[in-house]
C-alpha atoms as a PDB file:
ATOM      1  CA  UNK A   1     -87.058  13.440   6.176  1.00  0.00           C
ATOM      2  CA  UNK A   2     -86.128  10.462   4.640  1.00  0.00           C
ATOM      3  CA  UNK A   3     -82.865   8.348   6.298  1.00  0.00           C
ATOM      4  CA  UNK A   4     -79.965   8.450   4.281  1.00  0.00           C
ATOM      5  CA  UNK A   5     -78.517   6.282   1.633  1.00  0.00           C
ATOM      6  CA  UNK A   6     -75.545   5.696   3.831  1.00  0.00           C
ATOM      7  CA  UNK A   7     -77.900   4.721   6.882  1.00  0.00           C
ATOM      8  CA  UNK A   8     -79.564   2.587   5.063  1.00  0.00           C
ATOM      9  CA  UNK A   9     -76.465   0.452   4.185  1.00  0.00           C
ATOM     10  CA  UNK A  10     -76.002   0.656   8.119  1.00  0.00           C
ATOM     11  CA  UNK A  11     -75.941  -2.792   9.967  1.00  0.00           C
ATOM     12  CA  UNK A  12     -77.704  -0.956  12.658  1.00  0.00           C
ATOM     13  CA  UNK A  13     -81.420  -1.931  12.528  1.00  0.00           C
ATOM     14  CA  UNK A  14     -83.548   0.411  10.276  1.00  0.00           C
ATOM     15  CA  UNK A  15     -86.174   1.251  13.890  1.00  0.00           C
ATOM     16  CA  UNK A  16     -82.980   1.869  16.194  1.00  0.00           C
ATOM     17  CA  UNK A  17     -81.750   4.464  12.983  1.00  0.00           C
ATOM     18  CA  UNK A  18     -84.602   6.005  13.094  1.00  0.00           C
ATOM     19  CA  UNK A  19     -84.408   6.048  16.746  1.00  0.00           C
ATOM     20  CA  UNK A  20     -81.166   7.568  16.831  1.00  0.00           C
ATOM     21  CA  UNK A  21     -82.416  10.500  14.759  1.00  0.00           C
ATOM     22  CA  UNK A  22     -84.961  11.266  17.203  1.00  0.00           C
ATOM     23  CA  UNK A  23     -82.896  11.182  20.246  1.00  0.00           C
ATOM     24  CA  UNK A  24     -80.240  13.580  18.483  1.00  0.00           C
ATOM     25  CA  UNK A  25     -83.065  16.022  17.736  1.00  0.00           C
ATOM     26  CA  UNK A  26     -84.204  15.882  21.604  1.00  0.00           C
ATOM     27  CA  UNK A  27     -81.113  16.682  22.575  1.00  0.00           C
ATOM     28  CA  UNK A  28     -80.493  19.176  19.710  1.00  0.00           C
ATOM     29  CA  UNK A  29     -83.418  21.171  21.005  1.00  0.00           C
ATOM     30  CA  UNK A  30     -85.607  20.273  17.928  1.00  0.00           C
ATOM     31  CA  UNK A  31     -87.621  18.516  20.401  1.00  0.00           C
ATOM     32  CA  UNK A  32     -88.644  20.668  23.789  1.00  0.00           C
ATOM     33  CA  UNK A  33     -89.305  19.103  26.960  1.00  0.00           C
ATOM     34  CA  UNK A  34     -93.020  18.765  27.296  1.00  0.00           C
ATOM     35  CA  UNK A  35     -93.826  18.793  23.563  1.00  0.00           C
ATOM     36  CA  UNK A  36     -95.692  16.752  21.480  1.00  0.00           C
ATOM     37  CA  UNK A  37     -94.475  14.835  18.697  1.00  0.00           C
ATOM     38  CA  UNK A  38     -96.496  14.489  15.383  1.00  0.00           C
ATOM     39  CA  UNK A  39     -98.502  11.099  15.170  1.00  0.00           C
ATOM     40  CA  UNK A  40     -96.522   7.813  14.211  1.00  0.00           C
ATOM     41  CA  UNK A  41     -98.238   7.724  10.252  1.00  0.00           C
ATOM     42  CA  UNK A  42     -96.359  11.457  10.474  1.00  0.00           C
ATOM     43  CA  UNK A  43     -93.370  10.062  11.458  1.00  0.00           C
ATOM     44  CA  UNK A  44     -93.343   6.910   9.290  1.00  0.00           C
ATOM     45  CA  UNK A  45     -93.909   9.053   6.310  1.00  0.00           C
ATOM     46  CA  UNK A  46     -91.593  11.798   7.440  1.00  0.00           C
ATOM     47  CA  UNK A  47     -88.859   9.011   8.072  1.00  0.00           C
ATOM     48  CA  UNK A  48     -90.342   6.686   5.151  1.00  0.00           C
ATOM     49  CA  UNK A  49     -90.543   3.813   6.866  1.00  0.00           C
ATOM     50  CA  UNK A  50     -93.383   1.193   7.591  1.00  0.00           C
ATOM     51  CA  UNK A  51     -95.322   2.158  10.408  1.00  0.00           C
ATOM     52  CA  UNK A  52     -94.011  -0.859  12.097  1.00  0.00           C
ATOM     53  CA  UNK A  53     -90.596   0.362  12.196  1.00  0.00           C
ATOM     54  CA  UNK A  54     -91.819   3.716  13.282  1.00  0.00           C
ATOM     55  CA  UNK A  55     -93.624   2.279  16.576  1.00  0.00           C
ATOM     56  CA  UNK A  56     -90.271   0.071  17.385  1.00  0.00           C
ATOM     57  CA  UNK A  57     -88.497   3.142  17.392  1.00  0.00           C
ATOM     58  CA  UNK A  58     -90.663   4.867  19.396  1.00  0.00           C
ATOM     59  CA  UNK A  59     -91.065   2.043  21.605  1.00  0.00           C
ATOM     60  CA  UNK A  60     -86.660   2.541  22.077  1.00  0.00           C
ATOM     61  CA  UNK A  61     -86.653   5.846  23.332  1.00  0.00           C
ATOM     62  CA  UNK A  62     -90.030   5.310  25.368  1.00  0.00           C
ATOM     63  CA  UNK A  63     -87.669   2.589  27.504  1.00  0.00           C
ATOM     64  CA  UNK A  64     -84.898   5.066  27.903  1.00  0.00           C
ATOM     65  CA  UNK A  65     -87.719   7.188  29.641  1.00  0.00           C
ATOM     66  CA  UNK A  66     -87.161  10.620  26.652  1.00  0.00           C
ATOM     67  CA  UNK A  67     -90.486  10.160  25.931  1.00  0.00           C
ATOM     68  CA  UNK A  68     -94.162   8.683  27.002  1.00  0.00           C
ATOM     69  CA  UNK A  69     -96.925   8.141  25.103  1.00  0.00           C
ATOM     70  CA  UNK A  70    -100.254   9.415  26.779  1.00  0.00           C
ATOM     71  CA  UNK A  71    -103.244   7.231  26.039  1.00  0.00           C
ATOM     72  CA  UNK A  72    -105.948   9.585  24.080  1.00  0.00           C
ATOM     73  CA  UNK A  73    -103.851  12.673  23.924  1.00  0.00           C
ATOM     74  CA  UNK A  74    -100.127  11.018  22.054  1.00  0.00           C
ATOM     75  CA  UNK A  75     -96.299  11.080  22.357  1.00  0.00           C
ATOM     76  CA  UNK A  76     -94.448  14.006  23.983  1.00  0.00           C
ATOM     77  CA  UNK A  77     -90.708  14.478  24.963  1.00  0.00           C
ATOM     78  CA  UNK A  78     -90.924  13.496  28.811  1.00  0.00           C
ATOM     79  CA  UNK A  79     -86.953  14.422  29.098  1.00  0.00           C
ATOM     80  CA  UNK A  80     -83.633  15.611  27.678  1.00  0.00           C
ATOM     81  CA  UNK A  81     -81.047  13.071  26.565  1.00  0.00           C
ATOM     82  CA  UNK A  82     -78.445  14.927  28.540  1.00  0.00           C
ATOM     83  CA  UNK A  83     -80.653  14.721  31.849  1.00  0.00           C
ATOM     84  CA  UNK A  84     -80.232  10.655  32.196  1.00  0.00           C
ATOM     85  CA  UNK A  85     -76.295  11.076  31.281  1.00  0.00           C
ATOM     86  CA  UNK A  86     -75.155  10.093  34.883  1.00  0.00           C
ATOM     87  CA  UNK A  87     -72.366   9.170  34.151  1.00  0.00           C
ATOM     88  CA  UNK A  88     -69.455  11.262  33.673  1.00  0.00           C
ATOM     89  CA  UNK A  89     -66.287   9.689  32.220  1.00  0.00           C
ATOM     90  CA  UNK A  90     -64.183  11.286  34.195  1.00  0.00           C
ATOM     91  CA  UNK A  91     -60.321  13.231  32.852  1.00  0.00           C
ATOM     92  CA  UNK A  92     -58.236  13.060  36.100  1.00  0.00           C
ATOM     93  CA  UNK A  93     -57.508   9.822  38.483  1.00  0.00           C
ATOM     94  CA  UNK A  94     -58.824  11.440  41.545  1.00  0.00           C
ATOM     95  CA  UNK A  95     -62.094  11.835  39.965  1.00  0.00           C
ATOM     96  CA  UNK A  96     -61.995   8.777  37.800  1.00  0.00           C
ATOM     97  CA  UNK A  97     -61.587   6.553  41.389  1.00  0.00           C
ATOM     98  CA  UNK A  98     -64.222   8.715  42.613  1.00  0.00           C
ATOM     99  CA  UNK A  99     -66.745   7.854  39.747  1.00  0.00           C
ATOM    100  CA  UNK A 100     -66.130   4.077  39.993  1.00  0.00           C
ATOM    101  CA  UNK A 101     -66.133   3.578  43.984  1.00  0.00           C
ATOM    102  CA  UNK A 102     -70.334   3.562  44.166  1.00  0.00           C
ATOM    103  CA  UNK A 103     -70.749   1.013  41.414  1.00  0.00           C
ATOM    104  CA  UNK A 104     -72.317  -2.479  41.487  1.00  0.00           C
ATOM    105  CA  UNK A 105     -70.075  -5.194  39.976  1.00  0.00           C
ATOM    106  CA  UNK A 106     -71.770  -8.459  38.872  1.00  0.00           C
ATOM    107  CA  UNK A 107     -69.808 -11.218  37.836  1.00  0.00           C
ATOM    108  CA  UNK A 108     -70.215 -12.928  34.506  1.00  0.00           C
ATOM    109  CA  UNK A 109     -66.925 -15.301  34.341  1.00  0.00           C
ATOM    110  CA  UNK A 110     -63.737 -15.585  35.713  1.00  0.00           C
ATOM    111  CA  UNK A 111     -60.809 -16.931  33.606  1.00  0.00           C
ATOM    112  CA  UNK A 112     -57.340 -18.161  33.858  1.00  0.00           C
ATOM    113  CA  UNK A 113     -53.997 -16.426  32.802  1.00  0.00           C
ATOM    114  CA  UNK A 114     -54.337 -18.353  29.777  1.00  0.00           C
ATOM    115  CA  UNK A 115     -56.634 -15.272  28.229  1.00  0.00           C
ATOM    116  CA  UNK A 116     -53.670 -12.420  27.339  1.00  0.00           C
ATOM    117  CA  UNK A 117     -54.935  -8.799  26.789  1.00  0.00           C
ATOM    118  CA  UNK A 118     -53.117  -6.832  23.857  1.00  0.00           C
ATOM    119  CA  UNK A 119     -50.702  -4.136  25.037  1.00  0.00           C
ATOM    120  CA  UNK A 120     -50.559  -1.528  22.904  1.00  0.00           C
ATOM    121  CA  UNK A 121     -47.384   1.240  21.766  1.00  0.00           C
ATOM    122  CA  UNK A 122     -47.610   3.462  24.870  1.00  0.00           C
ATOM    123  CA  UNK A 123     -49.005   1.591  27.578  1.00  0.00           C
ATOM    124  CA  UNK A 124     -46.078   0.027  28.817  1.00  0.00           C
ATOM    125  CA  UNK A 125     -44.717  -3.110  29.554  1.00  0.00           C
ATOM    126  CA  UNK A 126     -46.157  -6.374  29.618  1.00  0.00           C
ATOM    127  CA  UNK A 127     -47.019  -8.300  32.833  1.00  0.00           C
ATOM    128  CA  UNK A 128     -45.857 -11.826  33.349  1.00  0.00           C
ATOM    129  CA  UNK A 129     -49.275 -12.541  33.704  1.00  0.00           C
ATOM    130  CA  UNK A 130     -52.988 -11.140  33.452  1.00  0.00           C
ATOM    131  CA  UNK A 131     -56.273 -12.723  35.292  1.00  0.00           C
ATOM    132  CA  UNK A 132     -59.108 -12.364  33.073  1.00  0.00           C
ATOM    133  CA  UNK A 133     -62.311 -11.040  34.829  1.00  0.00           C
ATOM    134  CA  UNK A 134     -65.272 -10.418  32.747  1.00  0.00           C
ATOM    135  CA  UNK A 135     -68.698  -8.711  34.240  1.00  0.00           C
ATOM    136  CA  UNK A 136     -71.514  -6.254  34.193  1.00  0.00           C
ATOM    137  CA  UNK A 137     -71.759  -3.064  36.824  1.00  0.00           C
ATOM    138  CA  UNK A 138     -75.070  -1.943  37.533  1.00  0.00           C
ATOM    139  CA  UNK A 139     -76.753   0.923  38.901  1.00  0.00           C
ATOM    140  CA  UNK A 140     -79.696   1.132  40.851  1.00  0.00           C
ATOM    141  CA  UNK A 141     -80.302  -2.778  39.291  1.00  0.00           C
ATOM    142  CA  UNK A 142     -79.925  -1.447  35.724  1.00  0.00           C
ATOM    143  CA  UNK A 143     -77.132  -3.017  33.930  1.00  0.00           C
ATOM    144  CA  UNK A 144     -74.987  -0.070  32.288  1.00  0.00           C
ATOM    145  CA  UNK A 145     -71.515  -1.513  31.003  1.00  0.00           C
ATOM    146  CA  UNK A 146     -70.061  -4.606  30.160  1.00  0.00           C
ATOM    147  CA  UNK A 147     -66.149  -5.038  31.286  1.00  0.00           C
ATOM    148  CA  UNK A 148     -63.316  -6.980  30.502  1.00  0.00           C
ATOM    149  CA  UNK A 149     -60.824  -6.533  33.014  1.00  0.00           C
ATOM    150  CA  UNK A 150     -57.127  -7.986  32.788  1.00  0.00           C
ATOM    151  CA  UNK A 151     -55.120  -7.480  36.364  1.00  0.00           C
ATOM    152  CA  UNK A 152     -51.825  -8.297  36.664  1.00  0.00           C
ATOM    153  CA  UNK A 153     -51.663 -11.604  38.064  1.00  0.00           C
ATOM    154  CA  UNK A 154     -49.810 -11.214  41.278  1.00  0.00           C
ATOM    155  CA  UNK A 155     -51.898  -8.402  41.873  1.00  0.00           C
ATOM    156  CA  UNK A 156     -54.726 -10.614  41.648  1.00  0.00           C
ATOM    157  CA  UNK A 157     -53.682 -12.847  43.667  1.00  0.00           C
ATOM    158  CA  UNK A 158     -53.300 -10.854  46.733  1.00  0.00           C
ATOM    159  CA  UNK A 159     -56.714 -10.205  47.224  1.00  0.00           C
ATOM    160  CA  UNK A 160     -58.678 -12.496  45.119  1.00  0.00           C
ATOM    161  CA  UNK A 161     -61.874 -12.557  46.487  1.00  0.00           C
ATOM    162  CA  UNK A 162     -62.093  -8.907  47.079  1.00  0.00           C
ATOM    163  CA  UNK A 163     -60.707  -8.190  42.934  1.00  0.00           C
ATOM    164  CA  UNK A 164     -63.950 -10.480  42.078  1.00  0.00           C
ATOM    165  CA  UNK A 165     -66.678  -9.111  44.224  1.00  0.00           C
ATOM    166  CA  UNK A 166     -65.500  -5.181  43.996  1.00  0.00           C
ATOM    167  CA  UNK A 167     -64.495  -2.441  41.708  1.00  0.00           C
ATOM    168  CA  UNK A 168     -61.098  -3.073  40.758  1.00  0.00           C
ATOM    169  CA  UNK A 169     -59.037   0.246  40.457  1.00  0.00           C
ATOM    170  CA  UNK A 170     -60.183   1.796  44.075  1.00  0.00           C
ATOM    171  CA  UNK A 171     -58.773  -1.165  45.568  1.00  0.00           C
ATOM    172  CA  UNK A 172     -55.889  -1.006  43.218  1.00  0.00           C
ATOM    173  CA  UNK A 173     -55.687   2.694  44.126  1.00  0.00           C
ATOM    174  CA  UNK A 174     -55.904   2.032  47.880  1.00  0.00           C
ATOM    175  CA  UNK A 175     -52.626  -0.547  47.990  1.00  0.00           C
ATOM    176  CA  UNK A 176     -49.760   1.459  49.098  1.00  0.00           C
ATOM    177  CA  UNK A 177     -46.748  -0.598  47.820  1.00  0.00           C
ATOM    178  CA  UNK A 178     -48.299   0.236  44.039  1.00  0.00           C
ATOM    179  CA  UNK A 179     -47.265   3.478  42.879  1.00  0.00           C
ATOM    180  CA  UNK A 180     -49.659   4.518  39.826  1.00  0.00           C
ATOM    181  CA  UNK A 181     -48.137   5.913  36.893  1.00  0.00           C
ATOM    182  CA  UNK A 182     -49.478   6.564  33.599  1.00  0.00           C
ATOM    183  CA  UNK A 183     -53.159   5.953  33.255  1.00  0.00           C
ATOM    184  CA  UNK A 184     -54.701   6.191  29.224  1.00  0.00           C
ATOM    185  CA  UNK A 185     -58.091   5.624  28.092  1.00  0.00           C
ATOM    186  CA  UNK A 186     -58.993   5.951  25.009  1.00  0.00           C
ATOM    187  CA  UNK A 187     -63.464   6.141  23.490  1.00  0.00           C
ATOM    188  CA  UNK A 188     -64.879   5.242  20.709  1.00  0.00           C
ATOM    189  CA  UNK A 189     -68.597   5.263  19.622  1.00  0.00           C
ATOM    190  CA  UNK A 190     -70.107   1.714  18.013  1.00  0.00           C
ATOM    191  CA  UNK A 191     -73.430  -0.058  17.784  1.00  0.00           C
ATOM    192  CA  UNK A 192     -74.283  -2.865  20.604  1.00  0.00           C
ATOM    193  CA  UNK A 193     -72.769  -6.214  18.985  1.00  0.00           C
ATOM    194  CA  UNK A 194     -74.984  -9.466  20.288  1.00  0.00           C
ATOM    195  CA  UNK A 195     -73.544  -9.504  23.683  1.00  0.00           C
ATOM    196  CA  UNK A 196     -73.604  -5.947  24.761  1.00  0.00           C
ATOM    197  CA  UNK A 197     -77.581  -5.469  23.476  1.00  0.00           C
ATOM    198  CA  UNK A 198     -78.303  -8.713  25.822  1.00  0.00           C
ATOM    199  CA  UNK A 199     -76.181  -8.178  28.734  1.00  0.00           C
ATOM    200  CA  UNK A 200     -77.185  -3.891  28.500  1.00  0.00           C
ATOM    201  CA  UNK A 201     -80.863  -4.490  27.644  1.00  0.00           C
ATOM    202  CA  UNK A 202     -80.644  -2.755  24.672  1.00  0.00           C
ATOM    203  CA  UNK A 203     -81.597  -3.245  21.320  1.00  0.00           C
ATOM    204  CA  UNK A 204     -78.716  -4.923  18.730  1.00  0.00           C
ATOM    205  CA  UNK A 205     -76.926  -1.740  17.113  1.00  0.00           C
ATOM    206  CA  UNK A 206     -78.107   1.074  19.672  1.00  0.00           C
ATOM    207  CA  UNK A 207     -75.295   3.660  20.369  1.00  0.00           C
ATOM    208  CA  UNK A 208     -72.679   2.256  22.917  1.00  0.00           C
ATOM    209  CA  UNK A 209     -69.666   4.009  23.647  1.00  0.00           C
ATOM    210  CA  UNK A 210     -66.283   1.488  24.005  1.00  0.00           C
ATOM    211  CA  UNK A 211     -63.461   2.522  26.305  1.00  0.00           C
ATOM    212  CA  UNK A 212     -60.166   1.005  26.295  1.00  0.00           C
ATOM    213  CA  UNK A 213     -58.721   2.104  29.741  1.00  0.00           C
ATOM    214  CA  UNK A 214     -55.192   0.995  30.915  1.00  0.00           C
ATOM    215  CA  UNK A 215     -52.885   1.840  34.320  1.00  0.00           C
ATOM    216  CA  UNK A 216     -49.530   1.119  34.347  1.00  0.00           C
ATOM    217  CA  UNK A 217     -47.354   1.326  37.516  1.00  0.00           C
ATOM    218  CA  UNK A 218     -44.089   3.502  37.859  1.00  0.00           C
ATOM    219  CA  UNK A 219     -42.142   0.889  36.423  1.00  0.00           C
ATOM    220  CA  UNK A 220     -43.657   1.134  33.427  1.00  0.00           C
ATOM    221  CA  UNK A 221     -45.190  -2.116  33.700  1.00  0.00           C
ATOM    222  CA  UNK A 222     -49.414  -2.268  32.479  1.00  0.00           C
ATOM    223  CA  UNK A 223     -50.960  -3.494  35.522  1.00  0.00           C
ATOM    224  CA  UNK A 224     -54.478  -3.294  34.556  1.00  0.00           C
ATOM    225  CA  UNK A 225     -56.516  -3.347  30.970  1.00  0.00           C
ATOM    226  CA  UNK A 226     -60.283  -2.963  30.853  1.00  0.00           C
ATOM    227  CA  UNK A 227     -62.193  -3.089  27.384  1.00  0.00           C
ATOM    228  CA  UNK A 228     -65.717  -1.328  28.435  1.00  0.00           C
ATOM    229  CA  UNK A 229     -68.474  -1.236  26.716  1.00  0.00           C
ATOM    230  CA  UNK A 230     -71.006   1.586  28.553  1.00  0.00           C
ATOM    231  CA  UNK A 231     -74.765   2.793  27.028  1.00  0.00           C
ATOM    232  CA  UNK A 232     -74.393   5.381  24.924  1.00  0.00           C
ATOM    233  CA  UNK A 233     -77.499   6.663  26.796  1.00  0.00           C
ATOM    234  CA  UNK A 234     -75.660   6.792  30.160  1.00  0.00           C
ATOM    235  CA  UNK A 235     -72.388   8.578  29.422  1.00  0.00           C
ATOM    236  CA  UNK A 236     -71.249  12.042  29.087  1.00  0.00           C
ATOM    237  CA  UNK A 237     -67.476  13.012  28.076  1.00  0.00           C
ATOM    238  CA  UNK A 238     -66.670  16.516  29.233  1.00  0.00           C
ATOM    239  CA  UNK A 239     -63.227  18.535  28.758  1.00  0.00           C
ATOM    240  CA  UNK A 240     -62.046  21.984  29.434  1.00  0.00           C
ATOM    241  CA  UNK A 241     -60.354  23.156  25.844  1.00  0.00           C
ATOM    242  CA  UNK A 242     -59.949  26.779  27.453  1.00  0.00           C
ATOM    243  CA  UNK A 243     -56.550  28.083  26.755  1.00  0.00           C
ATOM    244  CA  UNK A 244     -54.397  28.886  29.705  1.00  0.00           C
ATOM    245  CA  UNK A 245     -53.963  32.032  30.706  1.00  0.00           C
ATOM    246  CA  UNK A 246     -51.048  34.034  30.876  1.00  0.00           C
ATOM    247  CA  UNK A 247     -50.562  34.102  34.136  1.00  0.00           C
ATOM    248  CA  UNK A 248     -51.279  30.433  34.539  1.00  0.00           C
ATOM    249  CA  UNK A 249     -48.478  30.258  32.425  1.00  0.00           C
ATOM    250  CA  UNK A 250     -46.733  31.842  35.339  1.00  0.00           C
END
């Protein structure tokens, strides 16, 4: 199956295309857990791509651990896409604190209030101030999303050490004079720029979803803005659609 003209045009390297295909087909069901796939001249052809390209795709979704290649016998599926998706962004703020509290913050940078986050219609009003915090969480010592985090700047400065070395929103969630009101995030699905392939280990254009995620208080004021970038391979987005019943209704 040859990549599309479209695809082609794609910015996204050719191998991490061809990649992506794959992985979608895994998870699809195309691709069962255990089986075999066809030889990489197979694949190169089936794909029409160099052979090259073939084994750097290969080589991508070997690393994310969906497949292993068996010396003497070849390549089979080793898991499902959905099985390594640990990370649930979560829909309500008692889950979302919930989800963040185990994480392991690294620090990249640390700037002054001189770096201003946009606010956007709908997420309130402006702080005097933001302090700019910029790092990579980790799990089990694999990086999984880059964050830029903008905290009001009194905030910050209450607890400054502990807004550096920690997750930010249980300890914003654990203050008692800050009443949380209206909490937005917002997804979108990209390919890793330069900095999010280095900092995530992953190669330049792989699937990354971005998450814009603000808090305001119950003034109305925007307390906190992060601009995420998470591994697409990582992340799951689940909702409910079901419509209420009746006698939820009441």
């Amino acid at each position: 199956m040859m990549l599309p003209p479209r695809a082609r045009r794609h910015t996204m390297p050719l191998y991490a295309q061809v990649a992506n295909t794959l992985r979608g087909e895994i998870e699809a069901g195309l691709w069962s857990l255990g089986q075999q796939l066809p030889a990489i001249d197979d694949l190169a052809s089936r794909f029409s791509v160099a052979r090259a390209t073939m084994r750097q795709a290969i080589g991508v979704l070997e690393s994310e651990g969906l497949i292993k290649r068996r010396h003497g016998l070849g390549t089979f599926v080793e898991c499902e896409p959905r099985e390594q998706r640990w990370l649930p962004l979560a829909s309500d703020w008692k889950s979302f604190v919930r989800m963040v509290e185990p994480l392991q913050p690294k620090l990249i940078l640390v700037e002054t209030a001189e770096r201003q986050p946009r606010i956007l219609d709908g997420e309130g009003k402006p702080a005097t101030a933001y302090q700019h915090i910029k790092r990579v969480h980790y799990r089990d010592d694999e990086p999984f999303c880059l964050i830029d985090i903008y905290l009001a700047a009194d905030i910050y400065l209450r607890a400054p050490d502990q807004f550096r070395s920690n997750i930010v929103v249980p300890l914003l969630a654990a203050m008692p004079d800050i009443a949380i009101g209206k909490v937005h995030q917002a997804l979108t699905i990209n390919g890793a720029d330069q900095e999010a392939a280095e900092r995530l280990d992953l190669p330049l254009g792989a699937p990354v979803a971005n998450v814009r995620r603000t808090i305001g208080d119950q003034s109305g004021t925007c307390i906190y803005v992060a601009e995420i970038t998470y591994r697409g391979d990582v992340v799951s987005l689940e909702i409910d659609l079901s419509p209420t019943s009746d006698r939820d209704k009441g």
